[in-house]
N, C-alpha and C. Protein backbone atom coordinates (compact mmCIF):
# COMPACT_ATOMS: atom_id res chain seq x y z
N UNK A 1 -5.05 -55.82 -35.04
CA UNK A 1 -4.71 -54.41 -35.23
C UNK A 1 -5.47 -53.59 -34.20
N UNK A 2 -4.78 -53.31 -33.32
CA UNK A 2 -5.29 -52.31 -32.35
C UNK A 2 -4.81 -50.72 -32.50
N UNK A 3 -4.53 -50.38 -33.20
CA UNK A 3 -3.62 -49.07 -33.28
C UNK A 3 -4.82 -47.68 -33.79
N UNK A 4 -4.99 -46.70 -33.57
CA UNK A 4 -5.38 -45.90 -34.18
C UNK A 4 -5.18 -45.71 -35.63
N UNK A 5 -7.01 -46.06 -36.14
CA UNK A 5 -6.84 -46.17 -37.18
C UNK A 5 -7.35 -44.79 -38.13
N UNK A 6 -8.13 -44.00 -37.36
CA UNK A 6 -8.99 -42.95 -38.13
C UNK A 6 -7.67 -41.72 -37.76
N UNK A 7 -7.52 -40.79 -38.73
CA UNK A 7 -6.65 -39.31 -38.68
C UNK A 7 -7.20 -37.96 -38.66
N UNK A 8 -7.92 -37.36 -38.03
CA UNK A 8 -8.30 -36.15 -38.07
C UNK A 8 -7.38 -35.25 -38.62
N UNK A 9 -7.81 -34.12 -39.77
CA UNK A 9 -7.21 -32.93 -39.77
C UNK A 9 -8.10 -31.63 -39.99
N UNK A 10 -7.74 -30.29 -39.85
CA UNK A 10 -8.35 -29.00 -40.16
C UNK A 10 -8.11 -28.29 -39.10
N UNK A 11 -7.96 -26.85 -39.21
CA UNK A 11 -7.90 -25.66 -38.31
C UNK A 11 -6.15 -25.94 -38.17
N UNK A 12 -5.66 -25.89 -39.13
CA UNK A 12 -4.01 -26.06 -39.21
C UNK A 12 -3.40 -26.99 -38.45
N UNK A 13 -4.36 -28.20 -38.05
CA UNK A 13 -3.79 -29.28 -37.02
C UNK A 13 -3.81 -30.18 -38.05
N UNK A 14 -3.05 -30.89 -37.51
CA UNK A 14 -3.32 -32.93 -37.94
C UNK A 14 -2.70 -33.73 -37.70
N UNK A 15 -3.52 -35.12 -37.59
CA UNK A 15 -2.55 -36.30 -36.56
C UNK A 15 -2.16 -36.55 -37.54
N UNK A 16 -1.77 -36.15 -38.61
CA UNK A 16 -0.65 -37.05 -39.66
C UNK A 16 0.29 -35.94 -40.30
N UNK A 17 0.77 -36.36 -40.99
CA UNK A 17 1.69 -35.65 -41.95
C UNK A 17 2.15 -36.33 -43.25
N UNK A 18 3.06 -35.17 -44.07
CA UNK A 18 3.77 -35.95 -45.42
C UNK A 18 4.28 -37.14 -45.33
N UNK A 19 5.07 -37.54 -44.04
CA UNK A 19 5.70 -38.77 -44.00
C UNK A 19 5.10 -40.01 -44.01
N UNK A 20 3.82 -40.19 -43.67
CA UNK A 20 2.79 -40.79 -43.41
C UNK A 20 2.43 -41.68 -44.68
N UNK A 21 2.60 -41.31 -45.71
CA UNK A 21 2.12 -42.04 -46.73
C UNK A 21 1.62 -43.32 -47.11
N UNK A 22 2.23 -44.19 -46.33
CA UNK A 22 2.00 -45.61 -46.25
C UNK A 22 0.95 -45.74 -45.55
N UNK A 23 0.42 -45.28 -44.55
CA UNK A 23 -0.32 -45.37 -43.86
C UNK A 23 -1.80 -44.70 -43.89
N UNK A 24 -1.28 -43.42 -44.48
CA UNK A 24 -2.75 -42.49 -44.80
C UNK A 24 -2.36 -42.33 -46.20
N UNK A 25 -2.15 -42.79 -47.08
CA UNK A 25 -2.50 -43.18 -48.39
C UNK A 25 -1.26 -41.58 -49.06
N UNK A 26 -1.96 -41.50 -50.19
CA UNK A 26 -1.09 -39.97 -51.01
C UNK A 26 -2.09 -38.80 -50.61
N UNK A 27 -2.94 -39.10 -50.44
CA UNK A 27 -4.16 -38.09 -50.54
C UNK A 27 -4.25 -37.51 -49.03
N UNK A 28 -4.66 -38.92 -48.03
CA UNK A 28 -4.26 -38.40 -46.61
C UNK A 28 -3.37 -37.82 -46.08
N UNK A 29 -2.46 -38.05 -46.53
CA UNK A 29 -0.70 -37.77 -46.12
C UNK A 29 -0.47 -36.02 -46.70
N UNK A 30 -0.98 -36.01 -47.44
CA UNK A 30 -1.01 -34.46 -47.97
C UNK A 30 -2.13 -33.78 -47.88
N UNK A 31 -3.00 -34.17 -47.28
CA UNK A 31 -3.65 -33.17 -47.00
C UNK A 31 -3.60 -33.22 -45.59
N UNK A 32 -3.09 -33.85 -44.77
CA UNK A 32 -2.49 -33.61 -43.21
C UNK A 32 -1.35 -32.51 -43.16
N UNK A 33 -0.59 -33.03 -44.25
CA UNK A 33 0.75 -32.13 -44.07
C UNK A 33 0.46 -30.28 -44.99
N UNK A 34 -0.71 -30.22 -45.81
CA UNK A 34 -1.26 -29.24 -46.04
C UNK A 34 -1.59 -28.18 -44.58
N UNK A 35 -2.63 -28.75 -44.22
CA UNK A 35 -2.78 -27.97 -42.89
C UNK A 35 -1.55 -27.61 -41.89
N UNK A 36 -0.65 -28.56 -41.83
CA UNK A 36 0.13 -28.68 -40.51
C UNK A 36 1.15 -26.73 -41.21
N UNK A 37 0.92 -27.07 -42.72
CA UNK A 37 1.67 -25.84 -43.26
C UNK A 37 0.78 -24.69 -43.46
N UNK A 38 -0.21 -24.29 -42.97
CA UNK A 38 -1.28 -23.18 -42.92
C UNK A 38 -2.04 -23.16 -44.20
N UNK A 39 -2.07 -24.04 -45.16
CA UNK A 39 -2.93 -24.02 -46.09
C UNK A 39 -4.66 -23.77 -46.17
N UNK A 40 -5.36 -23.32 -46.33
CA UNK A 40 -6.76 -23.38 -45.80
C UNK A 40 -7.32 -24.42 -46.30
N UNK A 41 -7.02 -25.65 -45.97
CA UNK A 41 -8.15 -26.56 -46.74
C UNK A 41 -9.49 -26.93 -45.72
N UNK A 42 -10.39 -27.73 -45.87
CA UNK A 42 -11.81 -27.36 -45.02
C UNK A 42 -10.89 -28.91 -43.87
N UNK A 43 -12.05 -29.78 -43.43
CA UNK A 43 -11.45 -30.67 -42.00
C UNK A 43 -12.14 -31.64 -43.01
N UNK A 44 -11.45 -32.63 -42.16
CA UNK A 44 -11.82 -34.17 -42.86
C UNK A 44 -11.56 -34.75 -42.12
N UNK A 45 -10.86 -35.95 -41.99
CA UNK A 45 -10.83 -37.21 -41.52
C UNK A 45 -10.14 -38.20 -42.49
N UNK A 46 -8.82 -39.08 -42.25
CA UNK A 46 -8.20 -39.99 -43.42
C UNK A 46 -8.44 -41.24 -42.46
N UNK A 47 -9.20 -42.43 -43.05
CA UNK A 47 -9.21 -43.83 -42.27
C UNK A 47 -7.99 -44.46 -43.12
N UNK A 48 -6.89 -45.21 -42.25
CA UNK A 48 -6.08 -45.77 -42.49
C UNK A 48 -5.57 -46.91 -43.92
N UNK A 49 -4.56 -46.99 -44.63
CA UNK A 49 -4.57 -47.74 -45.63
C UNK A 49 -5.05 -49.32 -44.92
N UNK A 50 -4.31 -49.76 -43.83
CA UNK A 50 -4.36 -50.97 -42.88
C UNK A 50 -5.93 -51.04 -42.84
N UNK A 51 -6.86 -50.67 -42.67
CA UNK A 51 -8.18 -51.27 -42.56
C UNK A 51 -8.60 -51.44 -43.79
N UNK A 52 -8.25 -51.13 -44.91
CA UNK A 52 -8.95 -51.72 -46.61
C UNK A 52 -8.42 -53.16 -46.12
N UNK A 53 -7.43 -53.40 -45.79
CA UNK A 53 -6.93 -55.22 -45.66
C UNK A 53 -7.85 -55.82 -44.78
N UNK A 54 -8.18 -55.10 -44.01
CA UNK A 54 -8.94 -55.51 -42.49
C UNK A 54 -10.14 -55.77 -42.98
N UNK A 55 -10.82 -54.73 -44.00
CA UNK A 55 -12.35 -55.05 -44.37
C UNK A 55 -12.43 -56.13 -45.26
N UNK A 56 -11.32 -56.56 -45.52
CA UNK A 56 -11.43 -57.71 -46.45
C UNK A 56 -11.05 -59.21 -45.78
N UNK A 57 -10.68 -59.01 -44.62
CA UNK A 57 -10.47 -59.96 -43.77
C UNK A 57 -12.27 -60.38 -43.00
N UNK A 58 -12.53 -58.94 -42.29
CA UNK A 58 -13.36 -59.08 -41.33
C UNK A 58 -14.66 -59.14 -41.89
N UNK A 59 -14.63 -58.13 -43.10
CA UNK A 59 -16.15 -58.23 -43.64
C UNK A 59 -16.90 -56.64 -43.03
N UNK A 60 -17.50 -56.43 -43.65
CA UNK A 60 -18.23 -54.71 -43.90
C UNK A 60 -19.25 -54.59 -42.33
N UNK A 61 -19.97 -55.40 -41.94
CA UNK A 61 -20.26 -55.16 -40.91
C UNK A 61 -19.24 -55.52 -39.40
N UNK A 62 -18.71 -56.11 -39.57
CA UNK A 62 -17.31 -56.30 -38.87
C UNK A 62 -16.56 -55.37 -38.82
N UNK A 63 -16.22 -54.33 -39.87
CA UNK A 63 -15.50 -53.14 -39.84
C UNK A 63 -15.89 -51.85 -39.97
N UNK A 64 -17.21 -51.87 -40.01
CA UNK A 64 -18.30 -50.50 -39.69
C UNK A 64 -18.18 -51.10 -37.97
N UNK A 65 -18.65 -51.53 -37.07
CA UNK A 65 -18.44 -51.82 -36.01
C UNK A 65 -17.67 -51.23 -35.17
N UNK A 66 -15.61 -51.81 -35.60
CA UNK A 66 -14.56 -51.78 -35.28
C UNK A 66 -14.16 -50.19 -35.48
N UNK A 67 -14.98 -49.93 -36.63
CA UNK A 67 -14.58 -47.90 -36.68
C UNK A 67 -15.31 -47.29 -36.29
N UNK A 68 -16.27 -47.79 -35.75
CA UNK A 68 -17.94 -46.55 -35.58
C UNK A 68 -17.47 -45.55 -34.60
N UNK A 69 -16.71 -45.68 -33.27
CA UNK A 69 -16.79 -44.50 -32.25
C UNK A 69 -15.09 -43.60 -33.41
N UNK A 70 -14.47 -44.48 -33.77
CA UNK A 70 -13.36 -43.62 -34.34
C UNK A 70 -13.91 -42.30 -35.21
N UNK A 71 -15.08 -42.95 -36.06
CA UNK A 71 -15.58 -41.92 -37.41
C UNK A 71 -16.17 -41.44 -36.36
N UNK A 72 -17.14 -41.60 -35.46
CA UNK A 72 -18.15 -40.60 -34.96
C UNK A 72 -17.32 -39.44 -34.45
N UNK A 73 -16.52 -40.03 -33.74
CA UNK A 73 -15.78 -38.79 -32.83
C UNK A 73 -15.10 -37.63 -34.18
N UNK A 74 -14.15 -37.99 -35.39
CA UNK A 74 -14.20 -37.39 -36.38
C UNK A 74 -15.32 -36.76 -37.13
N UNK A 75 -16.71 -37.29 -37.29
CA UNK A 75 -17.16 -36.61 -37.84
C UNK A 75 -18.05 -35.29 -36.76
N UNK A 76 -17.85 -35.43 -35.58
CA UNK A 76 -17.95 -34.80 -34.62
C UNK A 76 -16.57 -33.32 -34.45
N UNK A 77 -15.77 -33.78 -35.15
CA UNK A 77 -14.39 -33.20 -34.76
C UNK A 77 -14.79 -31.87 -36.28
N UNK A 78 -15.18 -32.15 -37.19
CA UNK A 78 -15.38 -31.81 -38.83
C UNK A 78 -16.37 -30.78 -38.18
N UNK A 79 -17.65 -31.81 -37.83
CA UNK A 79 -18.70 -30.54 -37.11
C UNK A 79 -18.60 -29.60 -36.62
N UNK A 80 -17.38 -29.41 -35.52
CA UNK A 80 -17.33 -28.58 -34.35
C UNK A 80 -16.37 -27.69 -35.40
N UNK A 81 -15.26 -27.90 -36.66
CA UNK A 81 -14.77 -27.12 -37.27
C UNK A 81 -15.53 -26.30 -37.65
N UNK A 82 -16.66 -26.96 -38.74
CA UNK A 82 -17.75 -26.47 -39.52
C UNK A 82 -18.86 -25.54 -39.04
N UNK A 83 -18.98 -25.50 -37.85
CA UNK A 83 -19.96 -24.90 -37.12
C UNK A 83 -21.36 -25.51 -38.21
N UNK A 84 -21.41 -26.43 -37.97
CA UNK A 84 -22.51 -27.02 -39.26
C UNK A 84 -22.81 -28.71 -38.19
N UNK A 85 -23.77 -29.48 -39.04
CA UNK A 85 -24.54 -30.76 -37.70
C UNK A 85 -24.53 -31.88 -39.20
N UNK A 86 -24.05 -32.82 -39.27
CA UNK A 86 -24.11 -33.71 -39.88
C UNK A 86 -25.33 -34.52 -39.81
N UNK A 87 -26.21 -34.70 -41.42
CA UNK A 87 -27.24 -34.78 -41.43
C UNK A 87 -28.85 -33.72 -40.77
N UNK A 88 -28.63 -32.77 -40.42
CA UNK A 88 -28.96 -31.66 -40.57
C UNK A 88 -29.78 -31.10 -41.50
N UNK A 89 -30.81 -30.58 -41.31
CA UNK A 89 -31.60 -29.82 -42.52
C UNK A 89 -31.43 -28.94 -42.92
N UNK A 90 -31.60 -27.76 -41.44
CA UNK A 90 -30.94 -26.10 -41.63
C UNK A 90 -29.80 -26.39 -41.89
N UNK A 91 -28.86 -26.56 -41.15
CA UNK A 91 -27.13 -26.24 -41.74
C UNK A 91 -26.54 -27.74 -41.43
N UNK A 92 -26.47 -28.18 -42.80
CA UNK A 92 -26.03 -29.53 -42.55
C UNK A 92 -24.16 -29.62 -43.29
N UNK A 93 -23.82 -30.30 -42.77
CA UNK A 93 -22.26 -30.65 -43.29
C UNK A 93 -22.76 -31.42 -44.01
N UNK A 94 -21.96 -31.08 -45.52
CA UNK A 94 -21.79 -32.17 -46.40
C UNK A 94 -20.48 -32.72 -46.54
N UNK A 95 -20.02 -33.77 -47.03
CA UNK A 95 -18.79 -34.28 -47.00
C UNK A 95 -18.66 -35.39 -48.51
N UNK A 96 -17.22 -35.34 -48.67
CA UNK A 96 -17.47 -36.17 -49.68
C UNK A 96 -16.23 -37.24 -50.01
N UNK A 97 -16.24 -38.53 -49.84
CA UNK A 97 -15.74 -39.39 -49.76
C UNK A 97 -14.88 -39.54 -51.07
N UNK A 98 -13.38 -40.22 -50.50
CA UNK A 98 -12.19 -39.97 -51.52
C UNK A 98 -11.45 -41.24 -51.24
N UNK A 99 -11.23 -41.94 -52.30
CA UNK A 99 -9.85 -42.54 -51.96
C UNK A 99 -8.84 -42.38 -52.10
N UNK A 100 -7.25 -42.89 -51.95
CA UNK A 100 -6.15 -42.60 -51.45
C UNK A 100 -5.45 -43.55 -51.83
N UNK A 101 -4.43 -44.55 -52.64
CA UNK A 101 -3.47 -45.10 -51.86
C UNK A 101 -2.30 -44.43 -52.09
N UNK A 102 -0.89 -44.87 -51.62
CA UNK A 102 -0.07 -44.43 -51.32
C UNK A 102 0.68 -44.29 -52.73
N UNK A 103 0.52 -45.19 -53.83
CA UNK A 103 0.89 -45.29 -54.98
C UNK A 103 -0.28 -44.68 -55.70
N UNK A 104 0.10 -43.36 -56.61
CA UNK A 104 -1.01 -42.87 -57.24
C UNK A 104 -1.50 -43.80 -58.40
N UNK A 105 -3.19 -43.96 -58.53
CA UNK A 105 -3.78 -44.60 -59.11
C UNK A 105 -4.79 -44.17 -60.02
N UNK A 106 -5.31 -44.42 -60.73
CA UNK A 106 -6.04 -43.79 -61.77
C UNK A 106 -7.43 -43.87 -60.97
N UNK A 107 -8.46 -43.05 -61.34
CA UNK A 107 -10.15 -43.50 -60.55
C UNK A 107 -10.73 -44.78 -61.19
N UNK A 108 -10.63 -45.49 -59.84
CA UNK A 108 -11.11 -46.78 -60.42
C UNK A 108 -12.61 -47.31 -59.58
N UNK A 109 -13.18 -45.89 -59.05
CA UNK A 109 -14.85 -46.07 -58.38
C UNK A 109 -15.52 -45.80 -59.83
N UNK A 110 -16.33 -46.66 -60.15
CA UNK A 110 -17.04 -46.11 -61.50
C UNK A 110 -17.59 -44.54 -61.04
N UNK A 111 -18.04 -43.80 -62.44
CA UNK A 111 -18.39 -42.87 -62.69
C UNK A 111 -19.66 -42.61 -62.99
N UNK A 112 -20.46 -41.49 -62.28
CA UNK A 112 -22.06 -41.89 -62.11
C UNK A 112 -22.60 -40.35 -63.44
N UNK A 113 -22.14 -39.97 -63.76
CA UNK A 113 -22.62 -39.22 -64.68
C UNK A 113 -22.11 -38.97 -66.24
N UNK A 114 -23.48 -39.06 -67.14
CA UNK A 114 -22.65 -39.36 -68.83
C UNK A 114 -23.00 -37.71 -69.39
N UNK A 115 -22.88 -36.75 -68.76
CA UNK A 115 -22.37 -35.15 -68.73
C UNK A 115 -21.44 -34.69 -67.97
N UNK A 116 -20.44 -33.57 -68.73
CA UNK A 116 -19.43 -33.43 -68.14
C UNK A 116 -19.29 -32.24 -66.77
N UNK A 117 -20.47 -31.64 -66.67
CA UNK A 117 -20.70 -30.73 -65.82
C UNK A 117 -22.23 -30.99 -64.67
N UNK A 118 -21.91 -31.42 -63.23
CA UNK A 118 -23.01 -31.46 -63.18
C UNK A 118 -24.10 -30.09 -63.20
N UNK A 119 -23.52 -29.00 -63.02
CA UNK A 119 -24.06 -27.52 -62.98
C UNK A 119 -24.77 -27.15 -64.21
N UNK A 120 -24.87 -28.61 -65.29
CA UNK A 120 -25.09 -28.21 -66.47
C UNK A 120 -26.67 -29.00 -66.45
N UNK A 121 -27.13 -29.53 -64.85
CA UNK A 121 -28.18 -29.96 -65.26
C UNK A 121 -29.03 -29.33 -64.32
N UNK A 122 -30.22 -29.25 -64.92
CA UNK A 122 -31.72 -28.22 -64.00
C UNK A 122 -31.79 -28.90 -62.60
N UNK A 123 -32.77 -28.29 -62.31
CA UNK A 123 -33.48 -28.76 -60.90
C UNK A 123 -34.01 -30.07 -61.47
N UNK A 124 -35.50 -30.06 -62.29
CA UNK A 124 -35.92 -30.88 -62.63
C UNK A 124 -34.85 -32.12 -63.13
N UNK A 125 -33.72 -31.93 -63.70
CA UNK A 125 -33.06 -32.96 -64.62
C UNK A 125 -32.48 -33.60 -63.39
N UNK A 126 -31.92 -32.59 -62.32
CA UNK A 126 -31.24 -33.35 -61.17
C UNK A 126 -32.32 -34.74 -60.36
N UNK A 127 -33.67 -33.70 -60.08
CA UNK A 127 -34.83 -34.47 -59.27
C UNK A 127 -35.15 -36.00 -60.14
N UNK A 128 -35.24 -35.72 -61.32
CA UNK A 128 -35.31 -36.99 -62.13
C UNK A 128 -33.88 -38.19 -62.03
N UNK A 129 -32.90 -37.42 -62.13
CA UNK A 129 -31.62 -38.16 -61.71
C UNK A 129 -31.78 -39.39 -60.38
N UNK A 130 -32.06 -38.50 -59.47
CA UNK A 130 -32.31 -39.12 -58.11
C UNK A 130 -33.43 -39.81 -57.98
N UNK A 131 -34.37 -39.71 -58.71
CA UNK A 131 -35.12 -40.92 -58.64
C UNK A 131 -34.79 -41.69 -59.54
N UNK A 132 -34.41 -41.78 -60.25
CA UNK A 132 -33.82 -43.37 -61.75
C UNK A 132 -32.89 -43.60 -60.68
N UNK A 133 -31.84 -43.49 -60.09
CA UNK A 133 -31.11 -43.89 -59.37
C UNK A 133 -31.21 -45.06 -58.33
N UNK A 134 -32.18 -43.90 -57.16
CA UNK A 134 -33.39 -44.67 -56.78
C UNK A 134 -34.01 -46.16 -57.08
N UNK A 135 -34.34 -45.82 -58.03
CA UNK A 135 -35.15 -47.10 -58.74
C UNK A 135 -34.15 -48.15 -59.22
N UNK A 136 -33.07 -47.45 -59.46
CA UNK A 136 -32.01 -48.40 -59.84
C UNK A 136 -31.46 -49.63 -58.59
N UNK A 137 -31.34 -48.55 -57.84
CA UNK A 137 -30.65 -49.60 -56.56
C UNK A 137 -31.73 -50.26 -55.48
N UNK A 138 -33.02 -49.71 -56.02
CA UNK A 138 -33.85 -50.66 -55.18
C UNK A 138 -34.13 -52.23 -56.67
N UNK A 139 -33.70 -52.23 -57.85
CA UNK A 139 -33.77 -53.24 -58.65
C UNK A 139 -32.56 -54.16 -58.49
N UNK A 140 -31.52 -53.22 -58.39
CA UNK A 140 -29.92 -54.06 -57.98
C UNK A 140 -29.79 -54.61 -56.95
N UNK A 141 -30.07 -54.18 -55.74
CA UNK A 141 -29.87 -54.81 -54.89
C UNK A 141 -31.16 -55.18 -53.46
N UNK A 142 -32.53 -54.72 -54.23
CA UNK A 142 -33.67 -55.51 -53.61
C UNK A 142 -33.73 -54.35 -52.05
N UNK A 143 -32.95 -53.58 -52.58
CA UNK A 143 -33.08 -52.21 -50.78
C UNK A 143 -33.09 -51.11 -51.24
N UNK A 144 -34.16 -50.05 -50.84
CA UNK A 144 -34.30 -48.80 -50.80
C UNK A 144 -33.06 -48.30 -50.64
N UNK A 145 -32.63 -47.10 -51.10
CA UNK A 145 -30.96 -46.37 -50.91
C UNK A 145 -31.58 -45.47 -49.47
N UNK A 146 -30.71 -45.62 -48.34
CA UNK A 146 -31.21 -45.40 -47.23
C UNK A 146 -31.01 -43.90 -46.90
N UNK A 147 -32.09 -43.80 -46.14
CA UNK A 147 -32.33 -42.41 -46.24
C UNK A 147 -31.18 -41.37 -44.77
N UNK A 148 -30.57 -42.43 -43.87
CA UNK A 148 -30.08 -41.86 -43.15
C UNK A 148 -28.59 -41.57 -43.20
N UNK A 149 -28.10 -40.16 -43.05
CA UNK A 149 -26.75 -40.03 -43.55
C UNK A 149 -25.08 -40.49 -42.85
N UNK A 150 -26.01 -41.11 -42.10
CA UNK A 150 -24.61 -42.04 -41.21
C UNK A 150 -24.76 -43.37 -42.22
N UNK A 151 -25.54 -43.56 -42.40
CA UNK A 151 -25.70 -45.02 -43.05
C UNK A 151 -25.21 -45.12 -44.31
N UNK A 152 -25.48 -43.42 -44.90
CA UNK A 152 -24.96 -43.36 -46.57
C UNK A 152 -23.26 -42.98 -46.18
N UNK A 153 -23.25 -42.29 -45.26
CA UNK A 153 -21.33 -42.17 -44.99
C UNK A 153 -20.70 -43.82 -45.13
N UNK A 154 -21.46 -44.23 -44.26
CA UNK A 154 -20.80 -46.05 -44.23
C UNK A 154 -20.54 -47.10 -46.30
N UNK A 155 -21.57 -46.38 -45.95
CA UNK A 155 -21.65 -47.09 -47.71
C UNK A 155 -20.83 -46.36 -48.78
N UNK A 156 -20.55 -45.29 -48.60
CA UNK A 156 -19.51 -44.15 -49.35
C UNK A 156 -17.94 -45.34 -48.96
N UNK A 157 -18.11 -44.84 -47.44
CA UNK A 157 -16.52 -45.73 -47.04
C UNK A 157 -16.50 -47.15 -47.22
N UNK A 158 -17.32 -48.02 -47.03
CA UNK A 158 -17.02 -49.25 -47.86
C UNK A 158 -16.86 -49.16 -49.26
N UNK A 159 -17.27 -48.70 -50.26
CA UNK A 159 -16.94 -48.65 -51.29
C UNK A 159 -16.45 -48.29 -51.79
N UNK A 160 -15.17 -47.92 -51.27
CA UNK A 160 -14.07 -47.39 -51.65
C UNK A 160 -13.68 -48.56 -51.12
N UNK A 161 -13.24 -48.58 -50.25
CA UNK A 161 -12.34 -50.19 -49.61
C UNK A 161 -12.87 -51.28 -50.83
N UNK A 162 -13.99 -51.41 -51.70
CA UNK A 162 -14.38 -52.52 -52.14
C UNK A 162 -14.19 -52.17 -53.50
N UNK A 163 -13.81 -50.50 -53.91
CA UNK A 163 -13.23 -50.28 -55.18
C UNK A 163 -11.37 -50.86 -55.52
N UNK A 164 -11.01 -51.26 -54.77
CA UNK A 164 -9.67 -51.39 -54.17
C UNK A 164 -9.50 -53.03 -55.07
N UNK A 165 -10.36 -53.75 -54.83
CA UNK A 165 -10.41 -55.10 -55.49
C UNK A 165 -11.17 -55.03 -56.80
N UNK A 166 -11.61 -53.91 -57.45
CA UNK A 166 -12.34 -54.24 -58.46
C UNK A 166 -11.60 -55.09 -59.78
N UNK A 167 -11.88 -55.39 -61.33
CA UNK A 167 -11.24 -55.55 -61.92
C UNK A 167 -9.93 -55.06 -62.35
N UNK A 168 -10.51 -53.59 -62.61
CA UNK A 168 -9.60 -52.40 -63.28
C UNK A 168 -8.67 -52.11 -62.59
N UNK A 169 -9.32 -52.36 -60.80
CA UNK A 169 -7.74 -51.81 -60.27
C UNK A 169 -6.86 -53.25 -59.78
N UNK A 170 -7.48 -54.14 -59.96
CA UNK A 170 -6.32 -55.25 -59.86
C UNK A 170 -5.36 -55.83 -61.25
N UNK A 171 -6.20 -55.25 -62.05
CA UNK A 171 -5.59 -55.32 -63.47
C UNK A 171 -4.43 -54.31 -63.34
N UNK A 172 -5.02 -53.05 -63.01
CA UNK A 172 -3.55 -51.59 -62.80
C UNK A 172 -2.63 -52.41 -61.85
N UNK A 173 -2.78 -52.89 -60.90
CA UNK A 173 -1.63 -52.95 -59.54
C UNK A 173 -0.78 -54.33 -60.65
N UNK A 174 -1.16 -54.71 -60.92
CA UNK A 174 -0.50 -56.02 -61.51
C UNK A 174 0.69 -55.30 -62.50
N UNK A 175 -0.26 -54.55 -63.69
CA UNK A 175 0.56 -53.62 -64.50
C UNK A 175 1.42 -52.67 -63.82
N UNK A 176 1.63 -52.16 -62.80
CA UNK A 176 2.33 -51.17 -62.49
C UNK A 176 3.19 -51.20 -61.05
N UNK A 177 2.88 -53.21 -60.49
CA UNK A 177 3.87 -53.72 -59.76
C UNK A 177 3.30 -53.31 -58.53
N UNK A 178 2.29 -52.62 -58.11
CA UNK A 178 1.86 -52.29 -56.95
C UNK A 178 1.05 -53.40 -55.96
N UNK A 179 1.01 -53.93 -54.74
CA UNK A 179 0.91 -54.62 -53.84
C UNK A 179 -0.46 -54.83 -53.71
N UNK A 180 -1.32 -55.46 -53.83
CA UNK A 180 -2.72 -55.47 -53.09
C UNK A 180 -2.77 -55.49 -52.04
N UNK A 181 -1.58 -55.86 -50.94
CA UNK A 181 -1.73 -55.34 -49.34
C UNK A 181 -1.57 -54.15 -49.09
N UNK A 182 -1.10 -53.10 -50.18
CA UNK A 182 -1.04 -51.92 -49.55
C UNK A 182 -2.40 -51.18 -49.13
N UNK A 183 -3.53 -51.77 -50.07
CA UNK A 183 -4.77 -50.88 -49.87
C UNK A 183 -4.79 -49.90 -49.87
N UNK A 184 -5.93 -49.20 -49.95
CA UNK A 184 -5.95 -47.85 -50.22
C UNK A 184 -6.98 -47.34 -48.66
N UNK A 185 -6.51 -45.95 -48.66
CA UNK A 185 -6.96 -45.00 -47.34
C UNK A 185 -8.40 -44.81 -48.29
N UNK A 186 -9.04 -43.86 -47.04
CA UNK A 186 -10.52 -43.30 -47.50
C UNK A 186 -10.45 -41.54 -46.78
N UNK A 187 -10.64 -41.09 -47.38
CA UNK A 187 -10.36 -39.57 -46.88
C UNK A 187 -11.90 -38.80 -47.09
N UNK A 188 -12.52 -38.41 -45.92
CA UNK A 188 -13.29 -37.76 -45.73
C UNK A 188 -13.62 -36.29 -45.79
N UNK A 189 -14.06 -35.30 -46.34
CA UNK A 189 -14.03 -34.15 -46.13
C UNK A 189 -14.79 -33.37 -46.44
N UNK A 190 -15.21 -32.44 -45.56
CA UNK A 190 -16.25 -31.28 -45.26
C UNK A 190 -16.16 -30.81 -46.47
N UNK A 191 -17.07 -30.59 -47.75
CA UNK A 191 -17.23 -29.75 -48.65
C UNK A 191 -17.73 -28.47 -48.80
N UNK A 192 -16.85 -27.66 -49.07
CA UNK A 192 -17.51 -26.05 -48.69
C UNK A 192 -17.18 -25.30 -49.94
N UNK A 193 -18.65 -24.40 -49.59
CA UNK A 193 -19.69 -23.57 -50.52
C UNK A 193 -19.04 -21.95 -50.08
N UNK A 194 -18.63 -21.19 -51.51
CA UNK A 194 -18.33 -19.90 -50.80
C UNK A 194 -17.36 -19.62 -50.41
N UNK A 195 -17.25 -18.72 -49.03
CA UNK A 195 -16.11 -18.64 -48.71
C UNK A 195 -15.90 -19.04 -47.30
N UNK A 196 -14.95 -19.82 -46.96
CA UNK A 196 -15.18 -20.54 -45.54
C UNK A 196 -15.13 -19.57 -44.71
């Protein structure tokens, strides 16, 4: 697969559109064809349904590799929308990782909070959050949760590609006739505070 795999959109542009679906998932595909129709949504980035198959072929460092200048130049493309610097202290872009496939699917990334609002928890309750967390994934998997935010983007986007095979959603695709080659897209996007 040599083809362009990453989709930039925002500022009423985008390399994709509605028709797209197969390719940039339900989520990508409409929010390309959102902008292309003057909608204000913020910029993102949709990585292709075709590389969830690929990361499961090639393997996670094999396909962080194969995408690295694609995402950089996108998350470079988000920046220059944002007037904001990814990973950044003063004005940092935040973004927040989505999946997509083309057949709508129920959320099948587990769910990290047992309250229904996070606005419903303090400073302190949050700061405590993030460290049990912390502590959690340095017990699960024997590694500090890394502190650099290219590294946490990578781990956002694999795990979505690796939510794609979980139980629940191979149990759904079975029930509802849907393909495990279709895979699912990963859709990236600038989260904004206020008023853009």
């Amino acid at each position: 697969m040599s083809e362009k795999r990453v989709y930039t959109f925002g500022n009423g542009q985008a390399e994709g559109n509605a028709q797209m679906r197969e390719r940039l998932g339900g989520k990508g595909a409409n929010l390309a064809e959102m902008n292309l129709i003057g909608i204000p949504v913020p910029p993102g980035f949709t990585i292709a349904t075709d590389v969830c198959n690929e990361y499961y072929e090639v393997g996670q460092e094999k396909i962080v590799e194969i995408l690295q200048a694609e995402v950089n130049a996108a998350v470079a493309h988000v920046e220059n929308l944002m007037n904001s610097k990814f990973g950044s202290t003063e004005n940092p872009l935040l973004v927040s990782v989505r999946s997509g496939a083309r057949a709508s699917m129920p959320g099948m990334m587990d769910t990290i909070r047992g309250i229904e609002l996070d606005k419903d928890l303090s400073v302190e309750e949050l700061k405590d959050l993030v460290a049990r967390f912390k502590k959690a994934i340095k017990e699960q998997t024997g590694n500090d949760f890394p502190t650099d935010p290219m590294e946490q983007l990578w781990g956002a986007i694999c795990a979505v590609f690796r939510s794609w095979m979980n139980e629940r959603a191979i149990l759904y695709r079975k029930m509802e006739g849907i393909p495990d080659e279709w895979g699912t897209a990963v859709s990236v996007m600038a989260m904004v505070f206020g008023n853009m």
